[in-house]
PDB file of N, CA and C in Angstrom:
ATOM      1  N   UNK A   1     -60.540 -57.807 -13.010  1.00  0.00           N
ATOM      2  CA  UNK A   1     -60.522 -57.320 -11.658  1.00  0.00           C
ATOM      3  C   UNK A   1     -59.218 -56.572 -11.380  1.00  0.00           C
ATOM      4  N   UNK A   2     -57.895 -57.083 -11.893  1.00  0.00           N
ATOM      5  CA  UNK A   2     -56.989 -56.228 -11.730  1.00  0.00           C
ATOM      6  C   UNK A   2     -57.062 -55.129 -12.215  1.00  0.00           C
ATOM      7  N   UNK A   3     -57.148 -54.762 -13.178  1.00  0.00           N
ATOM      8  CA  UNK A   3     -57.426 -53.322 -14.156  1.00  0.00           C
ATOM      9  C   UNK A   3     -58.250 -52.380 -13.225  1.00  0.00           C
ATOM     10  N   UNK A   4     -59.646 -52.999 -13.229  1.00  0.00           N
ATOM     11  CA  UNK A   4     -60.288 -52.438 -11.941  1.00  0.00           C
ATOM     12  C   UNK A   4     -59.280 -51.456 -10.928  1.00  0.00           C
ATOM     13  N   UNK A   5     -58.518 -52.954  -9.710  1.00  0.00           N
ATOM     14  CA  UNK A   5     -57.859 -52.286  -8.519  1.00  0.00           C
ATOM     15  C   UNK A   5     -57.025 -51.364  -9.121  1.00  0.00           C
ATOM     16  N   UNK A   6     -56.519 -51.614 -10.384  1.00  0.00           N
ATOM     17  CA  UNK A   6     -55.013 -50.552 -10.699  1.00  0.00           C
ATOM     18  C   UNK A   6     -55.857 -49.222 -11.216  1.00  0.00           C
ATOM     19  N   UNK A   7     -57.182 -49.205 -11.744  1.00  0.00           N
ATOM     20  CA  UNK A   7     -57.343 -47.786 -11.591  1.00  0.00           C
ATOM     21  C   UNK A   7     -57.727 -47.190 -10.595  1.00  0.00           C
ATOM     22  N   UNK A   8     -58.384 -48.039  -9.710  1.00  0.00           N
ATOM     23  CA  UNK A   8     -58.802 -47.583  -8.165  1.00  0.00           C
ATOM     24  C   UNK A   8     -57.892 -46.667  -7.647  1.00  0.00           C
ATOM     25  N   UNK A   9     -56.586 -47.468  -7.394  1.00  0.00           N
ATOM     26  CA  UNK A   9     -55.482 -47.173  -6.573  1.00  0.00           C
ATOM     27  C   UNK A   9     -54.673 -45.917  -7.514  1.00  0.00           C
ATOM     28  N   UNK A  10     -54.373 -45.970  -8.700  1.00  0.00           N
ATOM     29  CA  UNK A  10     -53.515 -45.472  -9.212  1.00  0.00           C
ATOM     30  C   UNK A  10     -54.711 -44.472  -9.959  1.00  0.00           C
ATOM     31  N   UNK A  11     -55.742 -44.440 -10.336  1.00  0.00           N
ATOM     32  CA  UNK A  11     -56.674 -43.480 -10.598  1.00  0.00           C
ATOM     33  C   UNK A  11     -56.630 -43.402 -13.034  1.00  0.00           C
ATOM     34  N   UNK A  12     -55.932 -44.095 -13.314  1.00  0.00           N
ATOM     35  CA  UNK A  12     -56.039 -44.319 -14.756  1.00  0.00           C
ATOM     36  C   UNK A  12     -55.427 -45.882 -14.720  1.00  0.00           C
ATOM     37  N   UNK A  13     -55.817 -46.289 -16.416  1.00  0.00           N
ATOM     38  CA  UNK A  13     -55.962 -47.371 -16.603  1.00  0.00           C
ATOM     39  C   UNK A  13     -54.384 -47.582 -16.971  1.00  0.00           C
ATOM     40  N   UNK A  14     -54.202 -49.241 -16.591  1.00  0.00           N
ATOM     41  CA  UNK A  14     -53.197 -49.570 -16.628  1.00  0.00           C
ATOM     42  C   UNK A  14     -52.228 -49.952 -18.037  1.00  0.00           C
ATOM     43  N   UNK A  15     -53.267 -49.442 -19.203  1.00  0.00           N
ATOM     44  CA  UNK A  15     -52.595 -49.783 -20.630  1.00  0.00           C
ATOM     45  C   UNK A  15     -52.792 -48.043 -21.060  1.00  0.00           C
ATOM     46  N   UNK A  16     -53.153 -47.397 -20.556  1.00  0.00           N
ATOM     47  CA  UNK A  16     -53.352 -45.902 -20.940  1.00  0.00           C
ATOM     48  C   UNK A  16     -51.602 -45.661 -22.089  1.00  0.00           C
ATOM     49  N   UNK A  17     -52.065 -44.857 -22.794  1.00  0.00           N
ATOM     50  CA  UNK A  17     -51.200 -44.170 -23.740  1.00  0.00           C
ATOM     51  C   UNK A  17     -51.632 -42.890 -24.191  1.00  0.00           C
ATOM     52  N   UNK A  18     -51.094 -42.336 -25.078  1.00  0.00           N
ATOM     53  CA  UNK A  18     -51.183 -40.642 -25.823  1.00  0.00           C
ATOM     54  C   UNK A  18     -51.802 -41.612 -26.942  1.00  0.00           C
ATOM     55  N   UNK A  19     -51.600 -42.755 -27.146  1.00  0.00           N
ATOM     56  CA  UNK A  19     -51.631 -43.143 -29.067  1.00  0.00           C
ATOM     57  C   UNK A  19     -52.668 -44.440 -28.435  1.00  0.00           C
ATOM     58  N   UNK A  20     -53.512 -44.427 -29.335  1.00  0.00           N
ATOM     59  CA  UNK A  20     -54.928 -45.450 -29.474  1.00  0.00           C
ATOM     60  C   UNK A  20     -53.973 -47.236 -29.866  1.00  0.00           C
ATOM     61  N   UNK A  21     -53.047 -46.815 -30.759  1.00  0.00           N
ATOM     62  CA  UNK A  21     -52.452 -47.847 -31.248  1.00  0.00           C
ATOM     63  C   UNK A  21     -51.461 -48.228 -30.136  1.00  0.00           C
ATOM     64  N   UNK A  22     -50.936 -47.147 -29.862  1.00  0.00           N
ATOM     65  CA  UNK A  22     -49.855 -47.621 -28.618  1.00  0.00           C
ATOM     66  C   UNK A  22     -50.242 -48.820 -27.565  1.00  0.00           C
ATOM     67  N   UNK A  23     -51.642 -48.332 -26.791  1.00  0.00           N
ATOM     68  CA  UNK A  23     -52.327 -48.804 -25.897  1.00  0.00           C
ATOM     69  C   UNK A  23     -53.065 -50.011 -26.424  1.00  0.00           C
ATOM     70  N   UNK A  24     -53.401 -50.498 -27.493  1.00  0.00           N
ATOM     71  CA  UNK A  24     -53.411 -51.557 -27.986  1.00  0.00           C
ATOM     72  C   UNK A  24     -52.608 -52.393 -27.627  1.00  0.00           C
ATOM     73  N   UNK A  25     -51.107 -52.217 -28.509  1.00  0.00           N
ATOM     74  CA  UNK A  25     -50.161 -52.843 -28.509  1.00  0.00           C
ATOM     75  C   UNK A  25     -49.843 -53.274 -26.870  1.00  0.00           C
ATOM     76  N   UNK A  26     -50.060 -51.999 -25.896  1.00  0.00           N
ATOM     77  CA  UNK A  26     -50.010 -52.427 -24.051  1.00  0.00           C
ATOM     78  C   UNK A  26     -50.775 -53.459 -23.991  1.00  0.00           C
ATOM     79  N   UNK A  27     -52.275 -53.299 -24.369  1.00  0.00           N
ATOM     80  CA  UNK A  27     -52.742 -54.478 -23.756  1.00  0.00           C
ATOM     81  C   UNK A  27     -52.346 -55.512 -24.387  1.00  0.00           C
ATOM     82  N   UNK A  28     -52.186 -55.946 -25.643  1.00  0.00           N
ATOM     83  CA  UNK A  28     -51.691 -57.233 -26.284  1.00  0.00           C
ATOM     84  C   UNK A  28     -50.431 -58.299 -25.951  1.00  0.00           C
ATOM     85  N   UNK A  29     -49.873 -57.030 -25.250  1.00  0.00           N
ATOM     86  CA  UNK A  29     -48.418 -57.584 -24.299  1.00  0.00           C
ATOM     87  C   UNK A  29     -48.831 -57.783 -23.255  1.00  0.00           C
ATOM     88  N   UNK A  30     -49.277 -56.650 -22.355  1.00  0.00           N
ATOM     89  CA  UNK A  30     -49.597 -56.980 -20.978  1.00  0.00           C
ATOM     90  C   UNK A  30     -48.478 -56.472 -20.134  1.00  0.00           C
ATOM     91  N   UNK A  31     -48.286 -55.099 -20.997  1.00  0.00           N
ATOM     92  CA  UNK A  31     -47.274 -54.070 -20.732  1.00  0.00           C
ATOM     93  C   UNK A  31     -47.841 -52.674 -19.681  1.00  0.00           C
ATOM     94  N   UNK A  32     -47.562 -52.977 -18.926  1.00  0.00           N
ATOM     95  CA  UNK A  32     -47.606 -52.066 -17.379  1.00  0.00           C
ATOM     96  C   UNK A  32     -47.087 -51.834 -16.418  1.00  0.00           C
ATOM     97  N   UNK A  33     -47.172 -50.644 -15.941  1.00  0.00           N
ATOM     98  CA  UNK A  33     -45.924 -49.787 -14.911  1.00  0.00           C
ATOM     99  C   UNK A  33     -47.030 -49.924 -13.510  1.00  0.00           C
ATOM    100  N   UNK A  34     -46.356 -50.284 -12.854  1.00  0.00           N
ATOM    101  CA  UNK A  34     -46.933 -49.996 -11.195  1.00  0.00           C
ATOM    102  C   UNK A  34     -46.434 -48.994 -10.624  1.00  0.00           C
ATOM    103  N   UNK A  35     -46.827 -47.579 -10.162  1.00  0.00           N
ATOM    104  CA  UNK A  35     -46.008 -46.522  -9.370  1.00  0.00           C
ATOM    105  C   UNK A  35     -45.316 -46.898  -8.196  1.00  0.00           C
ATOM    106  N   UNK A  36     -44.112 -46.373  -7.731  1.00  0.00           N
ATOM    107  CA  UNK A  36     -43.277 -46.617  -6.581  1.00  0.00           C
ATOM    108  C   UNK A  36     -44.380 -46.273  -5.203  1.00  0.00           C
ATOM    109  N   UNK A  37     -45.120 -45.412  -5.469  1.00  0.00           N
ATOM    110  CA  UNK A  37     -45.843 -45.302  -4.646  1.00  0.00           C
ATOM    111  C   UNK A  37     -46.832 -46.301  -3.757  1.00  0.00           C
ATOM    112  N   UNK A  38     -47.213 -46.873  -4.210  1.00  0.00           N
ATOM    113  CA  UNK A  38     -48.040 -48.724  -4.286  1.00  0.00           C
ATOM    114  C   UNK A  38     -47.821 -49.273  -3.372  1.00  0.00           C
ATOM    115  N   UNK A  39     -48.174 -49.975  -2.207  1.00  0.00           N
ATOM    116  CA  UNK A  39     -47.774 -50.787  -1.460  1.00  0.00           C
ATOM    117  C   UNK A  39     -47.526 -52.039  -2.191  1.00  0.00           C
ATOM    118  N   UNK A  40     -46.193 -52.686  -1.409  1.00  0.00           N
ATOM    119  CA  UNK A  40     -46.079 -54.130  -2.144  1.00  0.00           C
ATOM    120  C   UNK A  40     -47.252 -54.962  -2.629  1.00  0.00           C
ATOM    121  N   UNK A  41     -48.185 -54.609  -0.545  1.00  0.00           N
ATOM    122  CA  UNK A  41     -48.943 -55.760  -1.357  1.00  0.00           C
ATOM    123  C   UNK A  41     -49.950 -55.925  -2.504  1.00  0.00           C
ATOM    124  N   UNK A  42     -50.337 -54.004  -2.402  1.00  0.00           N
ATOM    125  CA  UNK A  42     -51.058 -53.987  -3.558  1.00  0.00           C
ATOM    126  C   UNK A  42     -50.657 -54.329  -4.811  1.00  0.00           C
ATOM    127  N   UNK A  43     -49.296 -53.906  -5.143  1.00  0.00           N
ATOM    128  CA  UNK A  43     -48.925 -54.501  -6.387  1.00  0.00           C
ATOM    129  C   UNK A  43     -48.857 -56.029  -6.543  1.00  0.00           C
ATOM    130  N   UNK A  44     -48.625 -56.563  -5.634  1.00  0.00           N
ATOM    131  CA  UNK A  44     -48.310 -58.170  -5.380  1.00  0.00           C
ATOM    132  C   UNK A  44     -49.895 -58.525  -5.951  1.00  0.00           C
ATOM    133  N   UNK A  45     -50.916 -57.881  -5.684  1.00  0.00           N
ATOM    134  CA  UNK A  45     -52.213 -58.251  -6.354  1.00  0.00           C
ATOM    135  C   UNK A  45     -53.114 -58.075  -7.576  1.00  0.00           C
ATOM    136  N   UNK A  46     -52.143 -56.767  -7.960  1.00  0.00           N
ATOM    137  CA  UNK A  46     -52.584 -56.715  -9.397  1.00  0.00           C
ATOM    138  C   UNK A  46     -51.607 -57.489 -10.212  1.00  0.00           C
ATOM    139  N   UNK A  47     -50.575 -57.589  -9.977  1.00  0.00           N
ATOM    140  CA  UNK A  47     -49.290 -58.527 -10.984  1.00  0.00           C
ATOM    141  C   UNK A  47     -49.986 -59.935 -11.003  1.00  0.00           C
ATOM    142  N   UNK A  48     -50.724 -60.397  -9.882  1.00  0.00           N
ATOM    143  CA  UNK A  48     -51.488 -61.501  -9.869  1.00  0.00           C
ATOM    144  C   UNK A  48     -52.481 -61.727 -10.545  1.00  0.00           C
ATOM    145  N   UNK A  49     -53.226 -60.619 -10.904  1.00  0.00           N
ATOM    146  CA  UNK A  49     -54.736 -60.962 -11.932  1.00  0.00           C
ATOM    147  C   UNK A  49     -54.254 -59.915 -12.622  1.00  0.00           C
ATOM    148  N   UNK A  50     -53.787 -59.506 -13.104  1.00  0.00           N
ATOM    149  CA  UNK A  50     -53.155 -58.920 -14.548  1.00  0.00           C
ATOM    150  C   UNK A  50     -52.267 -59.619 -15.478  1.00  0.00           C
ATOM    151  N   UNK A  51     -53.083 -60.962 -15.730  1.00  0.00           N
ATOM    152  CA  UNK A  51     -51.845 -61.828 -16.470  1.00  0.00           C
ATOM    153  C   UNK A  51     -52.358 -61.867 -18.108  1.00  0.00           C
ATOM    154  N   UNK A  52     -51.471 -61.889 -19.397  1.00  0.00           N
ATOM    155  CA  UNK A  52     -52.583 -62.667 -20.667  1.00  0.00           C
ATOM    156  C   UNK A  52     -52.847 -63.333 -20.577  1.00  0.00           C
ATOM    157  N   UNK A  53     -52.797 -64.719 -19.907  1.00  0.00           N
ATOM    158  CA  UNK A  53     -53.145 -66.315 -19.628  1.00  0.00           C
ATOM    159  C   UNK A  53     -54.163 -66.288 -18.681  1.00  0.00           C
ATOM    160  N   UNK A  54     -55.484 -66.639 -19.195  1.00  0.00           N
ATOM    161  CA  UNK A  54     -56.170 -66.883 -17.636  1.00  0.00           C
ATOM    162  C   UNK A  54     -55.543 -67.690 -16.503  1.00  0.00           C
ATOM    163  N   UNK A  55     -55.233 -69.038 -17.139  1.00  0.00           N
ATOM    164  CA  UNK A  55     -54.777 -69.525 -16.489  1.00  0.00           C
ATOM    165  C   UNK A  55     -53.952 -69.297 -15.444  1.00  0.00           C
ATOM    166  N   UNK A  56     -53.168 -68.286 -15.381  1.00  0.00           N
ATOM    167  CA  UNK A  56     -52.372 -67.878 -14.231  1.00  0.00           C
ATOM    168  C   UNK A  56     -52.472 -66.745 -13.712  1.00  0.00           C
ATOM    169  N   UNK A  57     -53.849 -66.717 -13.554  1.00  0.00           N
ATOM    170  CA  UNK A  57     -54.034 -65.268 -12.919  1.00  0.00           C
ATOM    171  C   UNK A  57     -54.498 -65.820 -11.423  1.00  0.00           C
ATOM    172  N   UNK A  58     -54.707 -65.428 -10.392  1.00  0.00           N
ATOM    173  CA  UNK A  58     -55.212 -65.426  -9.292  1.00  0.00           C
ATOM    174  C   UNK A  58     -56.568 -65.936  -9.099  1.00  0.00           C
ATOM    175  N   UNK A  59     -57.239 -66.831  -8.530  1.00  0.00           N
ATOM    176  CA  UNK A  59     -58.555 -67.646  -8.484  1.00  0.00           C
ATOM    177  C   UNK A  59     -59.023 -66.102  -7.302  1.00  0.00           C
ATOM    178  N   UNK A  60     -60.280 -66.661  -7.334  1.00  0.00           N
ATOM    179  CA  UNK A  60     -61.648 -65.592  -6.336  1.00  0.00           C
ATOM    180  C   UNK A  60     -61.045 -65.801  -5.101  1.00  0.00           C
ATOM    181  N   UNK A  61     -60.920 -67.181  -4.790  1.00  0.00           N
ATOM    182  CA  UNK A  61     -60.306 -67.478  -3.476  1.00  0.00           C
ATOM    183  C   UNK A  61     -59.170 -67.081  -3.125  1.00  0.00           C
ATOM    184  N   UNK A  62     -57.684 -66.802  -3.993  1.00  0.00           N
ATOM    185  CA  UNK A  62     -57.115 -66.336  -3.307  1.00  0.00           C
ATOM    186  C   UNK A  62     -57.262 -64.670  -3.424  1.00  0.00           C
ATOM    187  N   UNK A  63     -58.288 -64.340  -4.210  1.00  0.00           N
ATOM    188  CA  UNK A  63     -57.833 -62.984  -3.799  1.00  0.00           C
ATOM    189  C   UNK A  63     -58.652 -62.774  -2.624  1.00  0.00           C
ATOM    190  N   UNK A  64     -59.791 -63.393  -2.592  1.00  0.00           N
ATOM    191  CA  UNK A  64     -60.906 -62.711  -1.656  1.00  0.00           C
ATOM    192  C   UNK A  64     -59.660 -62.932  -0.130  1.00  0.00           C
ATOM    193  N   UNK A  65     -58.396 -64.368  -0.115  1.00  0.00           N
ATOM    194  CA  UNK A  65     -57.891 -64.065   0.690  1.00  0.00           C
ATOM    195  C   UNK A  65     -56.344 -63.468   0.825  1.00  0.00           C
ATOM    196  N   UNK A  66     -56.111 -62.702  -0.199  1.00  0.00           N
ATOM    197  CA  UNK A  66     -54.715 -62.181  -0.151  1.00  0.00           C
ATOM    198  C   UNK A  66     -55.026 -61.149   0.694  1.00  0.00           C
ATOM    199  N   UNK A  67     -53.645 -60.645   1.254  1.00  0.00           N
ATOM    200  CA  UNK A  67     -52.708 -59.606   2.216  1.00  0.00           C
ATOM    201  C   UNK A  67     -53.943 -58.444   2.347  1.00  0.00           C
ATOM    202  N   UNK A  68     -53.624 -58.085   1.092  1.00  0.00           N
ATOM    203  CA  UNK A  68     -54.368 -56.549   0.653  1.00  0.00           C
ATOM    204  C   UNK A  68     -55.713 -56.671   1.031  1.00  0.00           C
ATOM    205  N   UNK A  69     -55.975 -57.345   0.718  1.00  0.00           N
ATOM    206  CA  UNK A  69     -57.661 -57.704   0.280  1.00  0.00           C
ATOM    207  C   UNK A  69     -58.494 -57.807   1.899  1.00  0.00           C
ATOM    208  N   UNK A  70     -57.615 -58.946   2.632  1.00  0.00           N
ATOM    209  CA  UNK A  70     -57.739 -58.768   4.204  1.00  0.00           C
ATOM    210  C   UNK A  70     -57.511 -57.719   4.809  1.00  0.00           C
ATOM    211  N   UNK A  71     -56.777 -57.115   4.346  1.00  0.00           N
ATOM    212  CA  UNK A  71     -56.088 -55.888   5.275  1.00  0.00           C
ATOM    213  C   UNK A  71     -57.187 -54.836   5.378  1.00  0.00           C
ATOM    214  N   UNK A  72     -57.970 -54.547   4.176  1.00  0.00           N
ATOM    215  CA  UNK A  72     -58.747 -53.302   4.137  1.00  0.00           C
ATOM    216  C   UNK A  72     -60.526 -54.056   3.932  1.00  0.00           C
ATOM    217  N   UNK A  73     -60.858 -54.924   4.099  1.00  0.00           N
ATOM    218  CA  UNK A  73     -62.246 -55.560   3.585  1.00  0.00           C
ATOM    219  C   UNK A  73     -62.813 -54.879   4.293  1.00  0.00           C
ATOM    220  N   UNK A  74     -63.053 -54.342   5.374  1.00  0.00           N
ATOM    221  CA  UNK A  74     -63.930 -54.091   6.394  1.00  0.00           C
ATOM    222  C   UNK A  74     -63.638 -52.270   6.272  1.00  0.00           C
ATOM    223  N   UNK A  75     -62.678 -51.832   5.519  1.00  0.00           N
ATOM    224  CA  UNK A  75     -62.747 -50.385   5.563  1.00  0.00           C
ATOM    225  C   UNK A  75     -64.055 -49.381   5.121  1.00  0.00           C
ATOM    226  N   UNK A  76     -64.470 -49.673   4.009  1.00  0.00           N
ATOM    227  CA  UNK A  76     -65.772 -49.121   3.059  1.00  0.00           C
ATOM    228  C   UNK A  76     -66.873 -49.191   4.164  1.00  0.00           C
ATOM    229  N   UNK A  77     -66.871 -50.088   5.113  1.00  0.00           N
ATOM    230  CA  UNK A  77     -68.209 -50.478   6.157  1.00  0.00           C
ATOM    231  C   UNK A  77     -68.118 -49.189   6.966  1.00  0.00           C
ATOM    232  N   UNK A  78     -67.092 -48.788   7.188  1.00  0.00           N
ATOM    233  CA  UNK A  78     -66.852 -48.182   8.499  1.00  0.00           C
ATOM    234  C   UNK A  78     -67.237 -46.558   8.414  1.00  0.00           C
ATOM    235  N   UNK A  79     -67.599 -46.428   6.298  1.00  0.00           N
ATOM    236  CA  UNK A  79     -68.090 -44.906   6.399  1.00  0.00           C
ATOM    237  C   UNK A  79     -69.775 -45.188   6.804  1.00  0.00           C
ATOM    238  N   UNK A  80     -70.431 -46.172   6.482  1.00  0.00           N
ATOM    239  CA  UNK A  80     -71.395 -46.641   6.361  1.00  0.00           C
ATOM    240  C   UNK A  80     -72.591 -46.699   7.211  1.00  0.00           C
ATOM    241  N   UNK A  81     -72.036 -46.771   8.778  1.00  0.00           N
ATOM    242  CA  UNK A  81     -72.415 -47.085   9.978  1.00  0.00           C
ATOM    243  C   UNK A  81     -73.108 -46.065  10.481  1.00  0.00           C
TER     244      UNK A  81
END
């Protein structure tokens, strides 16, 4: 799900490289740049489910209730109507 939001927001993937091997090696670390551009809290939510450990990534619950996530849930509805 993080990978997801970070290409949403940032529009390419968050292990992207020039080299096939490079971007390997990104994801195997879990090596990634967030742009200055980003709102905190968005970054505050991908640093959260962008972990190698499941274990410490962010549960459904808190994302469905983090900052970000509240802040805009109801935006997508509003082209909809």
């Amino acid at each position: 799900m993080g990978v997801l939001i970070y290409e949403f927001v940032v529009g390419v993937p968050p292990f992207e490289s020039n080299e096939a091997i490079r971007t390997q090696c990104k994801i195997k670390k879990g090596e990634f740049n967030l742009p200055n551009y980003l709102s905190e809290d968005v970054k505050d939510l991908i640093q959260g489910l962008v972990k190698l450990k499941p274990e410490e990534r962010m549960t459904l619950d808190q994302v469905k209730n983090h900052r970000w996530v509240v802040k805009y849930k109801d935006y997508v509805g509003r082209y909809y109507e």
